[in-house]
Protein backbone atom coordinates (compact mmCIF):
# COMPACT_ATOMS: atom_id res chain seq x y z
CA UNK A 1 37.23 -24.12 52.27
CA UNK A 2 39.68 -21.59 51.91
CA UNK A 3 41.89 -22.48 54.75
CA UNK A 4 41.42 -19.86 57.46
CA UNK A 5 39.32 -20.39 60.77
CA UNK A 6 36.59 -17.90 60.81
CA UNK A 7 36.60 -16.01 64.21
CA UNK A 8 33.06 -15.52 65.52
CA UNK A 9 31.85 -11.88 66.05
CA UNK A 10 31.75 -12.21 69.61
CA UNK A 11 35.58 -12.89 69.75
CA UNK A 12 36.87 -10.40 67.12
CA UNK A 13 34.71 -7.63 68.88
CA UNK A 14 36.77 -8.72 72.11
CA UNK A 15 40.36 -9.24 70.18
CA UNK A 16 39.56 -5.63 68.52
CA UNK A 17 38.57 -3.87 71.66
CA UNK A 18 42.14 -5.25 73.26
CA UNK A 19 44.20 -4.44 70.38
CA UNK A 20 42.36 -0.90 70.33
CA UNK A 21 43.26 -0.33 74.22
CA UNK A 22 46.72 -1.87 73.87
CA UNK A 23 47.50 1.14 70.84
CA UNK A 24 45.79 3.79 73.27
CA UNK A 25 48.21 2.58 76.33
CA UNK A 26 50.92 3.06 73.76
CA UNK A 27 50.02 6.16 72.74
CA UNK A 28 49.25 7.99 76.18
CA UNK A 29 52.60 6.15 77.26
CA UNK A 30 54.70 7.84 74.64
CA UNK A 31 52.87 11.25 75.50
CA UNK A 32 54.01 10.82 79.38
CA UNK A 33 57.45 9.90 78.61
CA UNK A 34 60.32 12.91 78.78
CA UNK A 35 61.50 14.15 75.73
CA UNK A 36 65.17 13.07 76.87
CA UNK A 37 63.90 9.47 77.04
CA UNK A 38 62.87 9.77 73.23
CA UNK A 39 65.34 8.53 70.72
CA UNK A 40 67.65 11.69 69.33
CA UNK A 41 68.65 11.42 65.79
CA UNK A 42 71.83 10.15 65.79
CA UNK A 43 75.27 12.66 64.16
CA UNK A 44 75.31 10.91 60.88
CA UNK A 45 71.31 11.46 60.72
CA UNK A 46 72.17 15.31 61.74
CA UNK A 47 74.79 15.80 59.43
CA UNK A 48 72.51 14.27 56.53
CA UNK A 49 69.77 17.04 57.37
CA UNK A 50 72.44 19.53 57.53
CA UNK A 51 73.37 18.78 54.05
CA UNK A 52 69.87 18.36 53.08
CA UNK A 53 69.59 22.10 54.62
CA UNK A 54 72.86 23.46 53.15
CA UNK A 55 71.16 22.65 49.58
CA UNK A 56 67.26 23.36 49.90
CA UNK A 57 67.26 25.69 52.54
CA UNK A 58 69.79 28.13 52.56
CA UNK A 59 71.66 27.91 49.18
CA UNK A 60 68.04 29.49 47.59
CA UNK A 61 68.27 31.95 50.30
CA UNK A 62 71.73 33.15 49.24
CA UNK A 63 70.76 32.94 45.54
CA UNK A 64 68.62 35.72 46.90
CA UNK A 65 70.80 37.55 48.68
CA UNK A 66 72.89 37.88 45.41
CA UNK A 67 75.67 35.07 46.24
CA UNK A 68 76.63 33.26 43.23
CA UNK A 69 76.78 29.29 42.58
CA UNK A 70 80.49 29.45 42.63
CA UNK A 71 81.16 31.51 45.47
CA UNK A 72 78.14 29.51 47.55
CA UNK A 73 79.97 25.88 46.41
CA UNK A 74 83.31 27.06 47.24
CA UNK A 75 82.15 28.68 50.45
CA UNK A 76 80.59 25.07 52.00
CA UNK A 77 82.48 22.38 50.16
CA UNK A 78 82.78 19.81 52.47
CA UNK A 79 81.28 21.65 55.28
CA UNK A 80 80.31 19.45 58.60
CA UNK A 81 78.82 20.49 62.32
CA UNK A 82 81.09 21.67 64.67
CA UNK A 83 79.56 19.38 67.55
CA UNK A 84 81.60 21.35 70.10
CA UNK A 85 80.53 24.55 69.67
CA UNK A 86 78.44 26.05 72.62
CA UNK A 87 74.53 26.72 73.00
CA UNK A 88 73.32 24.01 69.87
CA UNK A 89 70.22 22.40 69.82
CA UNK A 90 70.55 19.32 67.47
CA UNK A 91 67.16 18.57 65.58
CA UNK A 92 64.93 16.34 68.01
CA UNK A 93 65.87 17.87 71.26
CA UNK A 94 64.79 20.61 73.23
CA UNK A 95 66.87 23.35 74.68
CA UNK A 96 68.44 23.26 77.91
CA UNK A 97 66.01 24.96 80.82
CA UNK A 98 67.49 28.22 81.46
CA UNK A 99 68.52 28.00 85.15
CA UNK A 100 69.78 31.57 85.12
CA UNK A 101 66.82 33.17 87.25
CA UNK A 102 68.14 31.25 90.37
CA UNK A 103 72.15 31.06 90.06
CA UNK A 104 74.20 33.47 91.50
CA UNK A 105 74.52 35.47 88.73
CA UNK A 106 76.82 38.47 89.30
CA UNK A 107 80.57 38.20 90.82
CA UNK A 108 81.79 41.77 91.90
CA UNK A 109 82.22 44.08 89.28
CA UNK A 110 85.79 44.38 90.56
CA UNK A 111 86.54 41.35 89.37
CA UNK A 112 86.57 42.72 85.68
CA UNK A 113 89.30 45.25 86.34
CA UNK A 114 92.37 42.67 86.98
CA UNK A 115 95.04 45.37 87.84
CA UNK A 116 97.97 42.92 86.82
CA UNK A 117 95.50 42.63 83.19
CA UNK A 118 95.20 45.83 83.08
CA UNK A 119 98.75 46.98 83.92
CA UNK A 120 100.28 44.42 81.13
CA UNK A 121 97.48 45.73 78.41
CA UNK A 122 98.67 49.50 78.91
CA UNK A 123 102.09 48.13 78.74
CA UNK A 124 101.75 47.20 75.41
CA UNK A 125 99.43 49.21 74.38
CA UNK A 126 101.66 52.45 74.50
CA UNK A 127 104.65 50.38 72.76
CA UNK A 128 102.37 49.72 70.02
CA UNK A 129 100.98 53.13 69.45
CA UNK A 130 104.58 54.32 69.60
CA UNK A 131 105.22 51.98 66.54
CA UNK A 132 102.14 52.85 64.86
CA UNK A 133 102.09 56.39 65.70
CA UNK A 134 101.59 57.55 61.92
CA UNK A 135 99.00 55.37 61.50
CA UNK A 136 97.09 55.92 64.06
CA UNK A 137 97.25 59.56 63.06
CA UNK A 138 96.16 59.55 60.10
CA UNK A 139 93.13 57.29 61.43
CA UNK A 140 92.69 60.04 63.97
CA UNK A 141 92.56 62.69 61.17
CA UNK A 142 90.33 60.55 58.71
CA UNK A 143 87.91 59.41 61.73
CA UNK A 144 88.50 61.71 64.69
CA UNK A 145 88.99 59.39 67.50
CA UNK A 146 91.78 59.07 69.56
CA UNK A 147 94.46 56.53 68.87
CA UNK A 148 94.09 55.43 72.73
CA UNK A 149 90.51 54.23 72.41
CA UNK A 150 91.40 52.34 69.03
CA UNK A 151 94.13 50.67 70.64
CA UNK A 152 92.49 49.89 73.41
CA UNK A 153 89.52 48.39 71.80
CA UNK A 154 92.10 46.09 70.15
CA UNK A 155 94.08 45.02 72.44
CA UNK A 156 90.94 44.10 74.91
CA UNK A 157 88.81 42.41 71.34
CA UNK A 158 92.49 40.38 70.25
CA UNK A 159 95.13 41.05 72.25
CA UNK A 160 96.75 43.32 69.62
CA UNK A 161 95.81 41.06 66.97
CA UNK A 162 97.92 38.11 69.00
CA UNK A 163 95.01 36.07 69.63
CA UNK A 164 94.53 32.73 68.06
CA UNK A 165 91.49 32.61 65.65
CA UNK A 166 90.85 28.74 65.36
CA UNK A 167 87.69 28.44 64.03
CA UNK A 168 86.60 28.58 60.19
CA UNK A 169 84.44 31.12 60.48
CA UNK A 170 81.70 29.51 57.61
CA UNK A 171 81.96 26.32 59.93
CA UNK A 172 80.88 28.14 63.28
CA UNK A 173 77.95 30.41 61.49
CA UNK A 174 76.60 27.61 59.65
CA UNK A 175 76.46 25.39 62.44
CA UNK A 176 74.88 27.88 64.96
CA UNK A 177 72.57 29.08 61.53
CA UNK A 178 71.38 25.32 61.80
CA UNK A 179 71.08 24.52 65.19
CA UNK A 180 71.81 26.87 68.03
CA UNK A 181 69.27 28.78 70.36
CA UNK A 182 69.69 31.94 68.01
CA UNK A 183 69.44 30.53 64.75
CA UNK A 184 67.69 33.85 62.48
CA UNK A 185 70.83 35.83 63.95
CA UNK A 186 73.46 33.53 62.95
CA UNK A 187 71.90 32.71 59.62
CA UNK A 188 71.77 36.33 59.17
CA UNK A 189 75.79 36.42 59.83
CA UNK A 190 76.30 33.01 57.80
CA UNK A 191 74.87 35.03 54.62
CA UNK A 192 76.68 38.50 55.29
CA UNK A 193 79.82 36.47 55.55
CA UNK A 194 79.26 34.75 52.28
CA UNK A 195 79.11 38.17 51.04
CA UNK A 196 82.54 38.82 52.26
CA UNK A 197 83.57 35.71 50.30
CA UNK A 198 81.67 36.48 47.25
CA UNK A 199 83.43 40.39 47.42
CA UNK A 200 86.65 38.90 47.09
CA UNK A 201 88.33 40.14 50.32
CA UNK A 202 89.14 36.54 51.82
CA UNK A 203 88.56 33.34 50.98
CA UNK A 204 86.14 31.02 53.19
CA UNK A 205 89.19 28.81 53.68
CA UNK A 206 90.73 31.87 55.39
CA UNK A 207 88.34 33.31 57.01
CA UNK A 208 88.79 32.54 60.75
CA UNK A 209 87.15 34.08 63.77
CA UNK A 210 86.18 32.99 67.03
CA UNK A 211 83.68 30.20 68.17
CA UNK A 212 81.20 32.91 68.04
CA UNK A 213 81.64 33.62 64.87
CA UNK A 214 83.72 37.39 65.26
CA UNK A 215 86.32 37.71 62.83
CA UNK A 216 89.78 38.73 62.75
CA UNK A 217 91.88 41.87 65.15
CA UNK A 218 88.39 43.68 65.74
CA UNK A 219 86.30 40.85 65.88
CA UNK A 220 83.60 41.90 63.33
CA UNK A 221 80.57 39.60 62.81
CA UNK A 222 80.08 39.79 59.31
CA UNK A 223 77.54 42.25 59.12
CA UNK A 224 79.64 44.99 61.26
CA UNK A 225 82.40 43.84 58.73
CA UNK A 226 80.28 45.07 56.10
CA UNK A 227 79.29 47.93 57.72
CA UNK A 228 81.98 49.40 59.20
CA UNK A 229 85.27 47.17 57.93
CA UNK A 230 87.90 49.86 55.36
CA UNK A 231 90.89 48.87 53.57
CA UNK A 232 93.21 51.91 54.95
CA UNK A 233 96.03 50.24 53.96
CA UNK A 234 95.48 50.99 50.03
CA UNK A 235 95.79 47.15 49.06
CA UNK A 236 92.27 46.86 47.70
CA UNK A 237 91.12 44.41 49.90
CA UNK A 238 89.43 45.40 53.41
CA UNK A 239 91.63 42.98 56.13
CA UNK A 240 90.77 42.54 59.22
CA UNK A 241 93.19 39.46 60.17
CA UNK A 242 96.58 40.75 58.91
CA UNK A 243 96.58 43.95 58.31
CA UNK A 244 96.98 46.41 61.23
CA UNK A 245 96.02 49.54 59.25
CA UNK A 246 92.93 47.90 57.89
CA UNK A 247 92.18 46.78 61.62
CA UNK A 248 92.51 50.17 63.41
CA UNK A 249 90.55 51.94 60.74
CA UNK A 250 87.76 49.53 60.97
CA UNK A 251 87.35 49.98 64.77
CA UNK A 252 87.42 53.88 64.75
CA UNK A 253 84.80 54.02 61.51
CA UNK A 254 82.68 51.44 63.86
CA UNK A 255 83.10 54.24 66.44
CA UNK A 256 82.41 56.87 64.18
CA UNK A 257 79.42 55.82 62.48
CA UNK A 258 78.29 54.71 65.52
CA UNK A 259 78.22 58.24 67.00
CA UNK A 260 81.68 59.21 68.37
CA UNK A 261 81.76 63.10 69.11
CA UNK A 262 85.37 64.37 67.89
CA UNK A 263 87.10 66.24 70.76
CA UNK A 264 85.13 64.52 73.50
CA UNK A 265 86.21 62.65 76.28
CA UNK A 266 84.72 59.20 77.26
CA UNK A 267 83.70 59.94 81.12
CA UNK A 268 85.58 60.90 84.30
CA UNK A 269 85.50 59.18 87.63
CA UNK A 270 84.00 61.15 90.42
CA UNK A 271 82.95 62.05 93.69
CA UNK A 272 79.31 62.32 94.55
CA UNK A 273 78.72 64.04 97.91
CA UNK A 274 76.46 62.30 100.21
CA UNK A 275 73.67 64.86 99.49
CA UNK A 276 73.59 64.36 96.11
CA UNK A 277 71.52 61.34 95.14
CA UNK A 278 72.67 58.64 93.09
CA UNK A 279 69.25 58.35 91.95
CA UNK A 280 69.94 60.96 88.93
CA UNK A 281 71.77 58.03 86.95
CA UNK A 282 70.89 57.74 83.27
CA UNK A 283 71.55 58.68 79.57
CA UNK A 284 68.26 59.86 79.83
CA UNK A 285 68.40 62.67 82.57
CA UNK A 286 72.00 64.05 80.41
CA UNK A 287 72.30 67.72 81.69
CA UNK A 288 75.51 70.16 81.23
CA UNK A 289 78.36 68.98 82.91
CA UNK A 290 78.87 72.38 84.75
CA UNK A 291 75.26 71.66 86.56
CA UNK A 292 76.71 68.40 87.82
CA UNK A 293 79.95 70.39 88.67
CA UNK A 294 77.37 72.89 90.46
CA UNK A 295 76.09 70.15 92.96
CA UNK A 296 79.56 69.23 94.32
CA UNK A 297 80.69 66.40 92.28
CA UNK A 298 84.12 66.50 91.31
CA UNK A 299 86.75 64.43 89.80
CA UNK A 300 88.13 62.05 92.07
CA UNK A 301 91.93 62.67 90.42
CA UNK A 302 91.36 66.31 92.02
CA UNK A 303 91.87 68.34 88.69
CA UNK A 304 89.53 70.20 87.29
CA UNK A 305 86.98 69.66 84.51
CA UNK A 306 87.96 70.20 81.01
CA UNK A 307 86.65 74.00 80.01
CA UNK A 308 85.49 72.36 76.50
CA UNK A 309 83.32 69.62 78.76
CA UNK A 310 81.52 72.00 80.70
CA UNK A 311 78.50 73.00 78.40
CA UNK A 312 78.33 69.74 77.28
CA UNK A 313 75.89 66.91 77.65
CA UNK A 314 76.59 64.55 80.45
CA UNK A 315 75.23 61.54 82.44
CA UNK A 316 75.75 60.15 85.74
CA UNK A 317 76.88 56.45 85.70
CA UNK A 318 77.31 54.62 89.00
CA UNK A 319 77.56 50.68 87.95
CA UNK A 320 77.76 49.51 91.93
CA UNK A 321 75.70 52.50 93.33
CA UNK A 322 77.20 53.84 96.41
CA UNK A 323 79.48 50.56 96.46
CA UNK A 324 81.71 51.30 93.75
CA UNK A 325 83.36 53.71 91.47
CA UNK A 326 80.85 56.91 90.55
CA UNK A 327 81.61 58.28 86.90
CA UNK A 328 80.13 61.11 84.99
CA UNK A 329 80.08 60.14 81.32
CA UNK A 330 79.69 61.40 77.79
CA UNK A 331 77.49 60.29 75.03
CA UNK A 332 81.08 59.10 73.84
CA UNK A 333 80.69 56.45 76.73
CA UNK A 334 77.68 54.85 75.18
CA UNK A 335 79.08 54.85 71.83
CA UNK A 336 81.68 52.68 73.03
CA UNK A 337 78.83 49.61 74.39
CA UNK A 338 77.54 49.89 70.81
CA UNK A 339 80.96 47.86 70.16
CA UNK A 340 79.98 45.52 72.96
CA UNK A 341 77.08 46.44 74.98
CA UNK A 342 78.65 46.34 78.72
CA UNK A 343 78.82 49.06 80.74
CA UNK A 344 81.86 47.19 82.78
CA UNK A 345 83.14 46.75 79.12
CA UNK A 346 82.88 50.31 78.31
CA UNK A 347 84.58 51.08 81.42
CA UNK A 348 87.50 49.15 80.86
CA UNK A 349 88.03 50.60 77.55
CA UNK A 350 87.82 53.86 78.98
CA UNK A 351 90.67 53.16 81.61
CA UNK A 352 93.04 51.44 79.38
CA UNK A 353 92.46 54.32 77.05
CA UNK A 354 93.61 56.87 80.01
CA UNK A 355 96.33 54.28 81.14
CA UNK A 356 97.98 54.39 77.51
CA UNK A 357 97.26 58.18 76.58
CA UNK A 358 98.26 59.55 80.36
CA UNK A 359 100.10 57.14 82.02
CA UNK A 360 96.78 57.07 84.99
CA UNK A 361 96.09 53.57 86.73
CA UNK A 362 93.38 51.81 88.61
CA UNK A 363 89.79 53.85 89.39
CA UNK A 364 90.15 55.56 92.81
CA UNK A 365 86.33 54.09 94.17
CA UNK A 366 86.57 50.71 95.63
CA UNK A 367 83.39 48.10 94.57
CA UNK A 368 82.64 47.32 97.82
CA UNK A 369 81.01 43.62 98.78
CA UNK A 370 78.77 43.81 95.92
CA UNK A 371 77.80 40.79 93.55
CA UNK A 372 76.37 38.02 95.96
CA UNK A 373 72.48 38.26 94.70
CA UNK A 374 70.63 36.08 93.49
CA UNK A 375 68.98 37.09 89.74
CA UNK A 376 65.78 35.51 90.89
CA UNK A 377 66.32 37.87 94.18
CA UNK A 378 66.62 40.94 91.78
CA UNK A 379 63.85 39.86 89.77
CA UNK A 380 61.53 39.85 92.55
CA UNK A 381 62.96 43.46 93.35
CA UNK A 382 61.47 44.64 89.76
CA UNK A 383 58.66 43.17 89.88
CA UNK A 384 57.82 45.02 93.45
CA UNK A 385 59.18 47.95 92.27
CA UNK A 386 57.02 47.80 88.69
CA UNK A 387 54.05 46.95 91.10
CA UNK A 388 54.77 50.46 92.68
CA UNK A 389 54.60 52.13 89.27
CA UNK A 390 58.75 52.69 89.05
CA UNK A 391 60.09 52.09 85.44
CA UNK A 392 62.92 49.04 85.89
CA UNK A 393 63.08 48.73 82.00
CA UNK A 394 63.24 44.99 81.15
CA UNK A 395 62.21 42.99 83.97
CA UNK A 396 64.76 40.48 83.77
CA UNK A 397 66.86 39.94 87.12
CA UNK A 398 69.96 42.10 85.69
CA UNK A 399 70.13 45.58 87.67
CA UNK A 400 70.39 47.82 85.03
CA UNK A 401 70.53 51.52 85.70
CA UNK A 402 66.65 51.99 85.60
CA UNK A 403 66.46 49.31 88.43
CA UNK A 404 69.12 51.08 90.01
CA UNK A 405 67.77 54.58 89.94
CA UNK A 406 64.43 53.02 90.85
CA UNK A 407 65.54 51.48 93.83
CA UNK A 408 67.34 54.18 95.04
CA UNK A 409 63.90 56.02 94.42
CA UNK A 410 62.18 53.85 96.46
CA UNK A 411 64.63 54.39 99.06
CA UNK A 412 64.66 57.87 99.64
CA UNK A 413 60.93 57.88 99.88
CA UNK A 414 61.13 55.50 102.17
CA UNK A 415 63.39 57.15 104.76
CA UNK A 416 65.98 55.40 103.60
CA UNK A 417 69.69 56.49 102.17
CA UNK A 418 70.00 55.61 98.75
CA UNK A 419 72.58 53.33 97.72
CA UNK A 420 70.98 53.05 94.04
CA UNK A 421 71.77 48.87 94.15
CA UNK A 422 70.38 45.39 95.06
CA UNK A 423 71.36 44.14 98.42
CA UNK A 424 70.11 41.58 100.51
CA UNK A 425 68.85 43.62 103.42
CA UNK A 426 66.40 44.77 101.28
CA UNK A 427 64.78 41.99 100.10
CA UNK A 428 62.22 41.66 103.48
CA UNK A 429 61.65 45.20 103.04
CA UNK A 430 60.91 45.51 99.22
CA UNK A 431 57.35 43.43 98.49
């Protein structure tokens, strides 16, 4: 005898079939249960993949790239997640569900413009290009845009270079490059900013930027930084966080290469006569300015057009429709949302360019009660209007100026006056 009881195949057939069910119940249970209910790798297990990451994942990518084994080791020694960064996704969990479509996504547009913002931006904006006034023109000369723009840009991106920069910038892009919802853009950053480091221009110790990752008075990700950053200053070394030569020559080369037409104005604010339609918005459908002169619109400050302007290309821009400000713009206008692609943004720079260069203050047009839709409202808008064959662009709840002129299409072929923006009464009309 051995010493075990032999089971009879009767009752090992039974005790097989139960332990065979008892797995399957497991199984299908685990299947059926949320993913928040299963177990999340713990921080210390994260941070142990991070480092595993940091050496077989992206240090052969940088290799790559051209980094060297010094400048890589000296760029993450003693790196760790920043666990309070925004928008991560830790390995093991699932993103967030975007809730977006059904919040009440846009506030008035009016809310942007704080006048008392606004007012103390201008302020000291025009001391500062008093004290930098040879500077900024010999950027003018090497770049050939206006001083006012440049400042502007950096006093809305920094606050003159007076805002606090308290993130390491290798900590932020490395984190986010590991586990954010955009990790292939920030991974791209993390290696153009190891670039900076291997170049020489700033340590990784020093390199700070914002929990985003932007770094120093412009707020560069490291691939504009590249791009676009200049060492003006003669120093040899292309500084974006302390040097204010470096900085204002960075932002108009940004401007430059992105397209900035010397001797051009941004936009003007306007009057659009009530016959004119608002449907004409675009930088597609640019025309002269004197053909928009020859329908009635006119500045809303009461002067005249620029002469230079006139034969020039020039787009109608009305952000609110017929509820807000109305603007005719250059190409110079879009130039400026290739620095941050807004067109509330672009506005602002515009007016605290005019409020610095010629003393002018708040737009004339009044927003009007715009701002309480719902995206999923506006969604449902594009996807009516697409249904009709109208061109929204992306169909994404955001009313962009395709889903503005679109509307207002709609509108006037519907016997309606176009107001060229989302609204509530016209949700039971628009199916």
């Amino acid at each position: 005898m051995t010493g075990f009881t032999r089971t009879s195949p009767a009752r090992r057939s039974k005790g097989q079939a139960s332990g065979l069910k008892a797995v399957l119940a497991a199984a299908l249970a685990s299947l059926l249960l949320p993913s928040a209910a299963l177990a999340a790798p713990s921080k210390a297990t994260v941070e142990q993949q991070f480092q595993a990451w940091l050496a077989n994942d992206l240090w052969p990518e940088a290799k790559g790239a051209g980094i060297s084994r010094s400048a890589f080791d000296k760029a993450v020694a003693g790196l760790t997640l920043n666990w309070d960064l925004p928008d991560l996704v830790p390995p093991g969990t699932t993103p967030p569900k975007d809730r977006r479509q059904s919040q009440a996504e846009f506030s008035s547009p009016g809310a942007y413009f704080s006048e008392k913002r606004l007012r103390g931006l201008a302020a000291t904006g025009r001391s500062l290009a008093d004290r930098h006034a040879s500077t900024l023109r010999k950027v003018e000369a090497a770049y050939g845009v206006p001083g006012s723009i440049i400042v502007a840009i950096w006093g809305r991106e920094s606050g003159f270079g007076g805002a606090k920069l308290p993130y390491p910038a290798v900590e932020v892009l490395a984190t986010k490059a590991f586990m954010s919802t955009r990790k292939d853009l920030f991974r791209r950053e993390l290696i153009s900013a190891l670039h900076i480091i291997e170049g020489g221009d700033i340590g990784a110790s020093r390199m700070m930027g914002s929990w985003a990752g932007a770094l120093g008075q412009p707020q560069f990700m490291p691939t504009s930084y590249l791009k676009y950053a200049v060492d003006f200053d003669g120093d040899g070394h292309r500084d974006i966080w302390n040097s204010v030569p470096d900085s204002l020559a960075s932002i108009a080369n940004y401007l430059k290469k992105s397209g900035w037409q010397t001797g051009r104005d941004w936009g003007f604010e306007v009057r659009i006569p009530a016959g004119v339609s608002c449907a004409q918005e675009g930088p597609d459908r640019a025309r002269p300015l004197s053909d928009w002169s020859g329908q009635g619109i006119t500045r809303i400050s009461g002067k005249a057009f620029p002469g230079r302007e006139l034969s020039a290309s020039t787009m109608m821009l009305v952000p609110a429709g017929t509820h807000g400000p109305e603007f005719l713009v250059s190409p110079n206008f879009y130039v400026l949302k290739e620095y941050n692609n807004s067109d509330l943004y672009a506005l602002f720079i515009g007016n605290l360019a005019d409020r610095i260069a010629y003393g002018s203050g708040a737009f004339g047009g009044n927003w009007g009660d715009v701002g309480k839709m719902l995206r999923s409202d506006v969604l449902a808008m594009q996807k009516a209007l697409v249904s009709k064959g109208y061109d929204v662009g992306n169909v994404d709840g955001l009313p962009g100026f395709k889903t503005r002129r679109s509307l207002g299409d709609w509108q006037e072929k519907n016997g309606m006056k176009p107001t060229c923006y989302p609204d509530a009464s016209l949700k039971g009309k628009l199916r």
